[in-house]
Protein backbone atom coordinates (compact mmCIF):
# COMPACT_ATOMS: atom_id res chain seq x y z
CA UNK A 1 -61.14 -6.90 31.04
CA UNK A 2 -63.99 -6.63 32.94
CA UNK A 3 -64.97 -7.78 36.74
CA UNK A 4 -68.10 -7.47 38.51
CA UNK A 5 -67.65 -7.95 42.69
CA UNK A 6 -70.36 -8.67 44.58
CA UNK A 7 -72.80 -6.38 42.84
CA UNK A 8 -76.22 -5.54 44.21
CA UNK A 9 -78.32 -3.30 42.01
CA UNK A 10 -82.01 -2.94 41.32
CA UNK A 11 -85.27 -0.20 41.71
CA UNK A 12 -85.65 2.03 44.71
CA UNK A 13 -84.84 0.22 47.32
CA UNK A 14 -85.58 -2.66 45.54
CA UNK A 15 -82.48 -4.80 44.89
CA UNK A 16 -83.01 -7.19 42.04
CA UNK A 17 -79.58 -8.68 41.55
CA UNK A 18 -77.55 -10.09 44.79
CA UNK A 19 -73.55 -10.15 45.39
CA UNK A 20 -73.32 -10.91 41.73
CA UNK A 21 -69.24 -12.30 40.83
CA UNK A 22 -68.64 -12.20 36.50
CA UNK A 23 -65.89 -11.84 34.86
CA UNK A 24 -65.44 -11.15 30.73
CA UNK A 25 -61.26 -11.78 29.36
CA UNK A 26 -60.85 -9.78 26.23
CA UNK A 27 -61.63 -11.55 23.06
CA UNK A 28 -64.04 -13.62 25.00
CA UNK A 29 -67.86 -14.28 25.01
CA UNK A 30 -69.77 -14.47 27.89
CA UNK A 31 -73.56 -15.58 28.25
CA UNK A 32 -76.03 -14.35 31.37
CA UNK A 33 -78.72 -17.14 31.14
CA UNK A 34 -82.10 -17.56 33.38
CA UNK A 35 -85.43 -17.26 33.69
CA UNK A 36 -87.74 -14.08 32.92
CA UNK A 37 -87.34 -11.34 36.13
CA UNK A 38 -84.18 -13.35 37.12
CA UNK A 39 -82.25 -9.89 36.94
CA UNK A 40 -80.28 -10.42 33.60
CA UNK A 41 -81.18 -7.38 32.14
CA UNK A 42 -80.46 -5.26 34.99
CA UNK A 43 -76.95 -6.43 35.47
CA UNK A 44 -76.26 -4.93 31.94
CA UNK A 45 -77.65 -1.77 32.52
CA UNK A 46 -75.90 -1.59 35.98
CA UNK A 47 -72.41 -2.62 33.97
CA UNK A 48 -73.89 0.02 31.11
CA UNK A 49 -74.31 2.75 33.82
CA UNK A 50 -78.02 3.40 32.89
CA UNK A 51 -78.82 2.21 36.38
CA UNK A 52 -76.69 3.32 39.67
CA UNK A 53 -75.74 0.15 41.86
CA UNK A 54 -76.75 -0.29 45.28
CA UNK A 55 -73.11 -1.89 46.23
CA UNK A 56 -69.91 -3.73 45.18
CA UNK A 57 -68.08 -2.91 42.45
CA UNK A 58 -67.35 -2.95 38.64
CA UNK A 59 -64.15 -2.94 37.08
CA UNK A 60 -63.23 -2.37 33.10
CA UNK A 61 -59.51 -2.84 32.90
CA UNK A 62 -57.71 -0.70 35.14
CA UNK A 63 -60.83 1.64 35.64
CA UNK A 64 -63.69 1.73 38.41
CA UNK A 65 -66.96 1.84 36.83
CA UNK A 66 -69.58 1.29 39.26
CA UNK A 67 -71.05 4.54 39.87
CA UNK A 68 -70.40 6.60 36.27
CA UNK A 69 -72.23 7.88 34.08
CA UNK A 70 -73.41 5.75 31.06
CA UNK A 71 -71.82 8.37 28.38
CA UNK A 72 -68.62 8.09 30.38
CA UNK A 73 -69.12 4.21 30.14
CA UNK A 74 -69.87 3.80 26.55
CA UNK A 75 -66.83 6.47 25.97
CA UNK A 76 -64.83 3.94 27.87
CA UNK A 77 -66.04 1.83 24.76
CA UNK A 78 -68.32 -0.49 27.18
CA UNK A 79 -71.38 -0.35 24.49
CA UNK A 80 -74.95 -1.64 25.21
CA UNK A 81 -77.46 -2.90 22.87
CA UNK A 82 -80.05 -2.75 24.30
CA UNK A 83 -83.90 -4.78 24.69
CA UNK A 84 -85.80 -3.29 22.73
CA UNK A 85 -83.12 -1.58 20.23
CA UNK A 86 -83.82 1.54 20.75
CA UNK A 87 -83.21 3.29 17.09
CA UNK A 88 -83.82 6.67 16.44
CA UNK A 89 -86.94 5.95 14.24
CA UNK A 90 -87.17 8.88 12.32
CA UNK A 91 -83.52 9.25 10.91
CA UNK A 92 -82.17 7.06 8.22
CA UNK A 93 -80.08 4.00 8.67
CA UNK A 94 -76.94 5.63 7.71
CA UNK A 95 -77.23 8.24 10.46
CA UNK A 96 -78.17 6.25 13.01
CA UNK A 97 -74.59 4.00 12.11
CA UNK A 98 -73.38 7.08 11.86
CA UNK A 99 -74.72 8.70 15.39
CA UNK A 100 -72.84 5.60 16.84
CA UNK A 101 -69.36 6.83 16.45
CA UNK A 102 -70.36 9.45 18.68
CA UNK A 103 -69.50 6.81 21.39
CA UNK A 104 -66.08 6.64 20.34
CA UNK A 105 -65.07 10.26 20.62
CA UNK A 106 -61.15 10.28 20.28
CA UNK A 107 -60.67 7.08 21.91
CA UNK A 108 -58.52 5.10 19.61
CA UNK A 109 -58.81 1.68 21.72
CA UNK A 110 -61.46 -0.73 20.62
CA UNK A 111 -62.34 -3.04 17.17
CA UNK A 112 -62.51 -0.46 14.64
CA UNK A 113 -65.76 -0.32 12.63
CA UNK A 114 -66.66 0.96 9.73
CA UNK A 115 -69.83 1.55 7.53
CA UNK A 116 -68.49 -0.80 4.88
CA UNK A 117 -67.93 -3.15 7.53
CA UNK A 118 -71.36 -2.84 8.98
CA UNK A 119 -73.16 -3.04 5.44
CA UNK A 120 -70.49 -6.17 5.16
CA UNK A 121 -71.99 -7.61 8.20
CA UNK A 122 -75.28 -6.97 7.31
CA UNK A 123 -76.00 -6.60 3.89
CA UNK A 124 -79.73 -5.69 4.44
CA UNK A 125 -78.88 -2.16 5.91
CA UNK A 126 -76.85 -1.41 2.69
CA UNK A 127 -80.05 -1.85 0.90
CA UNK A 128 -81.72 -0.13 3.09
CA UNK A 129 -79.49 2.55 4.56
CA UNK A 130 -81.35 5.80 2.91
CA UNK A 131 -84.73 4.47 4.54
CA UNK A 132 -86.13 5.84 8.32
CA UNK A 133 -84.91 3.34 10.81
CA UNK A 134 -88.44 3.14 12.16
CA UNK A 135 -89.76 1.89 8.58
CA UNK A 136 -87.52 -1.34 9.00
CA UNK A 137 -88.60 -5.39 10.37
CA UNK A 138 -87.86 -6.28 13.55
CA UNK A 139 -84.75 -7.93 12.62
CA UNK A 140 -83.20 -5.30 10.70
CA UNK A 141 -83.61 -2.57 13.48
CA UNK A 142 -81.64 -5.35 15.58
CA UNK A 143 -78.99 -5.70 13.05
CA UNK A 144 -79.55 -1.62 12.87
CA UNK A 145 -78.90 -1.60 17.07
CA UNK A 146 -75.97 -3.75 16.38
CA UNK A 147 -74.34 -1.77 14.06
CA UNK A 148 -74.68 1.47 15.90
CA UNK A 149 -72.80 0.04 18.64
CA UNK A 150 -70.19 -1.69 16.46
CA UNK A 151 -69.62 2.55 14.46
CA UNK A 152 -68.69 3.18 18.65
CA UNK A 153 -65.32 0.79 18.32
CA UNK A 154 -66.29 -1.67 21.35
CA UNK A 155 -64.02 -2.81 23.64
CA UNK A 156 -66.96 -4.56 25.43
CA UNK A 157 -70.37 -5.09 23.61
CA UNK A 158 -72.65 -5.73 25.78
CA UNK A 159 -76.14 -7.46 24.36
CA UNK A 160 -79.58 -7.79 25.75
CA UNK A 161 -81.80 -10.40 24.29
CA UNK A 162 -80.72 -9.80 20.67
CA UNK A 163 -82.75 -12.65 19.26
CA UNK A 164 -85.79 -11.28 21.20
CA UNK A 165 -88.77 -11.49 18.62
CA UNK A 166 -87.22 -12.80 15.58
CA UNK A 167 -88.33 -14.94 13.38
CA UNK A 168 -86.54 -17.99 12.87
CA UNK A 169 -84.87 -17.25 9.97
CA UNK A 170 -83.64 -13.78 11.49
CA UNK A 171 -82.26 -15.41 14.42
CA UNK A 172 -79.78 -17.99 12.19
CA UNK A 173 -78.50 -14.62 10.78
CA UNK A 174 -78.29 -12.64 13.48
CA UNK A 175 -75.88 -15.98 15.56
CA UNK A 176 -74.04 -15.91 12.62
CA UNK A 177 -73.36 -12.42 12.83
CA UNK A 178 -71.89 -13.23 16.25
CA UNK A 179 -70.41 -15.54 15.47
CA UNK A 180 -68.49 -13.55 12.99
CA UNK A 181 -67.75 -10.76 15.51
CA UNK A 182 -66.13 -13.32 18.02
CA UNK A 183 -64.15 -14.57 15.09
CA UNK A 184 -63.20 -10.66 14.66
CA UNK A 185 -61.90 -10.19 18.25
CA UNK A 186 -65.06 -8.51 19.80
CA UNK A 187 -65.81 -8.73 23.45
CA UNK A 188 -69.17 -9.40 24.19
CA UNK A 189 -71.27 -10.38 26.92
CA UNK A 190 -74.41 -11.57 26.31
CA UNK A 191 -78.25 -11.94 27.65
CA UNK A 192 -80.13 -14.40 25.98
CA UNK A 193 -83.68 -16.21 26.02
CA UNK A 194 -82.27 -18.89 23.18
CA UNK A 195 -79.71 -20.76 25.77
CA UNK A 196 -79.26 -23.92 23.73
CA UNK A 197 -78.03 -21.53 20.66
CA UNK A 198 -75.96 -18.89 23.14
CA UNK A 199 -74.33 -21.42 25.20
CA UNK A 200 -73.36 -23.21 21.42
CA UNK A 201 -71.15 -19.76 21.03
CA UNK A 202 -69.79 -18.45 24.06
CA UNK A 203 -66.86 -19.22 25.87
CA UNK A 204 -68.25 -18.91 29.07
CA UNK A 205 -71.77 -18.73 30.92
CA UNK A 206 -73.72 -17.93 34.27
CA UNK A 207 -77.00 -18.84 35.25
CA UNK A 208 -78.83 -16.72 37.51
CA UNK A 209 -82.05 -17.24 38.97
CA UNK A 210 -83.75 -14.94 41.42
CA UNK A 211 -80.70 -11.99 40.91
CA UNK A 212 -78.36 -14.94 42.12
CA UNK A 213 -75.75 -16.66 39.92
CA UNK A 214 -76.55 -19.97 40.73
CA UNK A 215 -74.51 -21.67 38.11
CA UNK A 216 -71.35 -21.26 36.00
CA UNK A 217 -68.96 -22.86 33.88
CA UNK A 218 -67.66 -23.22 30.19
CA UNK A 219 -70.54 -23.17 27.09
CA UNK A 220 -70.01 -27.06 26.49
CA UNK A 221 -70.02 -27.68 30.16
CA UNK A 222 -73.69 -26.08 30.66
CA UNK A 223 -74.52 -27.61 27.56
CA UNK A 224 -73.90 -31.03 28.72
CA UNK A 225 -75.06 -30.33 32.33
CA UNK A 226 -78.36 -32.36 33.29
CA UNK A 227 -79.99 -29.77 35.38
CA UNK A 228 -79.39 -27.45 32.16
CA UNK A 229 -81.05 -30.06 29.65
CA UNK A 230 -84.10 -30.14 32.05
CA UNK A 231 -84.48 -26.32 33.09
CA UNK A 232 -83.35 -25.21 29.82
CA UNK A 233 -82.72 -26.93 27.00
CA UNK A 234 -86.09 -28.99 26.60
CA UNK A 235 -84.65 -32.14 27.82
């Protein structure tokens, strides 16, 4: 589904990620692990098309992505959530799920999502969905970010940090929600400060450190590996 070659992306002339290899299979889950200002967040937006790479390539199934435009990426139905969320504060929770289909256009490829399936996913926004997005917790503009991008039928989600900030109690819902979607067939790849809890869901997982993958392999293989435990799992 997708392939990333030997990208090299950053700021200026700046690069920040270096001859960077990934690959996603459809129906899969993929986790980008590492340290802060390792470069994780910039891969997404260079795979999102928010940020032009320097070199190498991108692929999304038979398409060359590299170097388009993020609307014509997300029409592709390569959707970002991104750090941060990024709601549109002052309109209600229904039209911001509803400003996410907008993503979709005619294309009829993708999971198909709904609002009932949204609200079904997270109940909170039902309760909530007549209030200003910008009036909502930290955790329910996530599940609010989330939900946007679902209304765009992903063939790809892509997620940045989507535990960033939570409380505790958020985060077990919002896995769970992931959980649910990988269940449901969504392709995701996935940045993400909680490794212990990411690498406990995904089928698959880099580490990068420095804008280099340094280390790969299945969830349950990082999970077990020593140098992970020590680096990044408090062992």
């Amino acid at each position: 589904m997708l392939r990333v070659e030997a990208l090299r992306a950053g700021y200026g002339q700046k690069p920040v990620i270096h001859s960077v290899d990934l690959a996603v299979a459809p129906g899969k889950a993929v986790a980008v692990v590492g340290p802060n200002g390792a470069g994780k967040s910039t891969l997404l937006r260079a795979i999102a098309g928010s940020l032009r790479p320097m070199s190498g390539d991108i692929h999304f199934g038979d398409a060359r992505i590299a170097r388009q435009s993020a609307f014509k990426t997300a029409r592709a139905g390569v959707l970002l959530v991104p750090e941060g969320r990024e709601i549109f504060g002052e309109l209600t929770v229904l039209d911001n799920l509803l400003l996410g289909k907008l993503a979709a256009g005619n294309r009829q490829t993708g999971i198909a999502f709904g609002i009932d399936e949204v609200f079904a996913l997270f109940p909170r926004l039902r309760e909530r969905q007549r209030q200003q997005g910008g009036s909502l917790s930290g955790g329910e503009q996530q599940m609010l970010a989330i939900g946007r991008a679902l209304m765009g039928r992903p063939n790809l989600l892509l997620l940045d940090e989507p535990s960033l900030g939570l409380a505790p109690v958020i985060v077990d819902q919002m896995f769970a929600a992931l959980q649910q979607l990988l269940i449901g067939g969504v392709s995701m790849l996935i940045v993400e400060q909680r490794v212990q809890r990411v690498l406990s869901i995904v089928d698959y997982a880099y580490v990068i450190e420095r804008g280099r993958i340094v280390k790969q392999g299945t969830g349950r293989e990082l999970l077990n590996d020593p140098d992970m435990a020590s680096h990044y799992l408090g062992g």
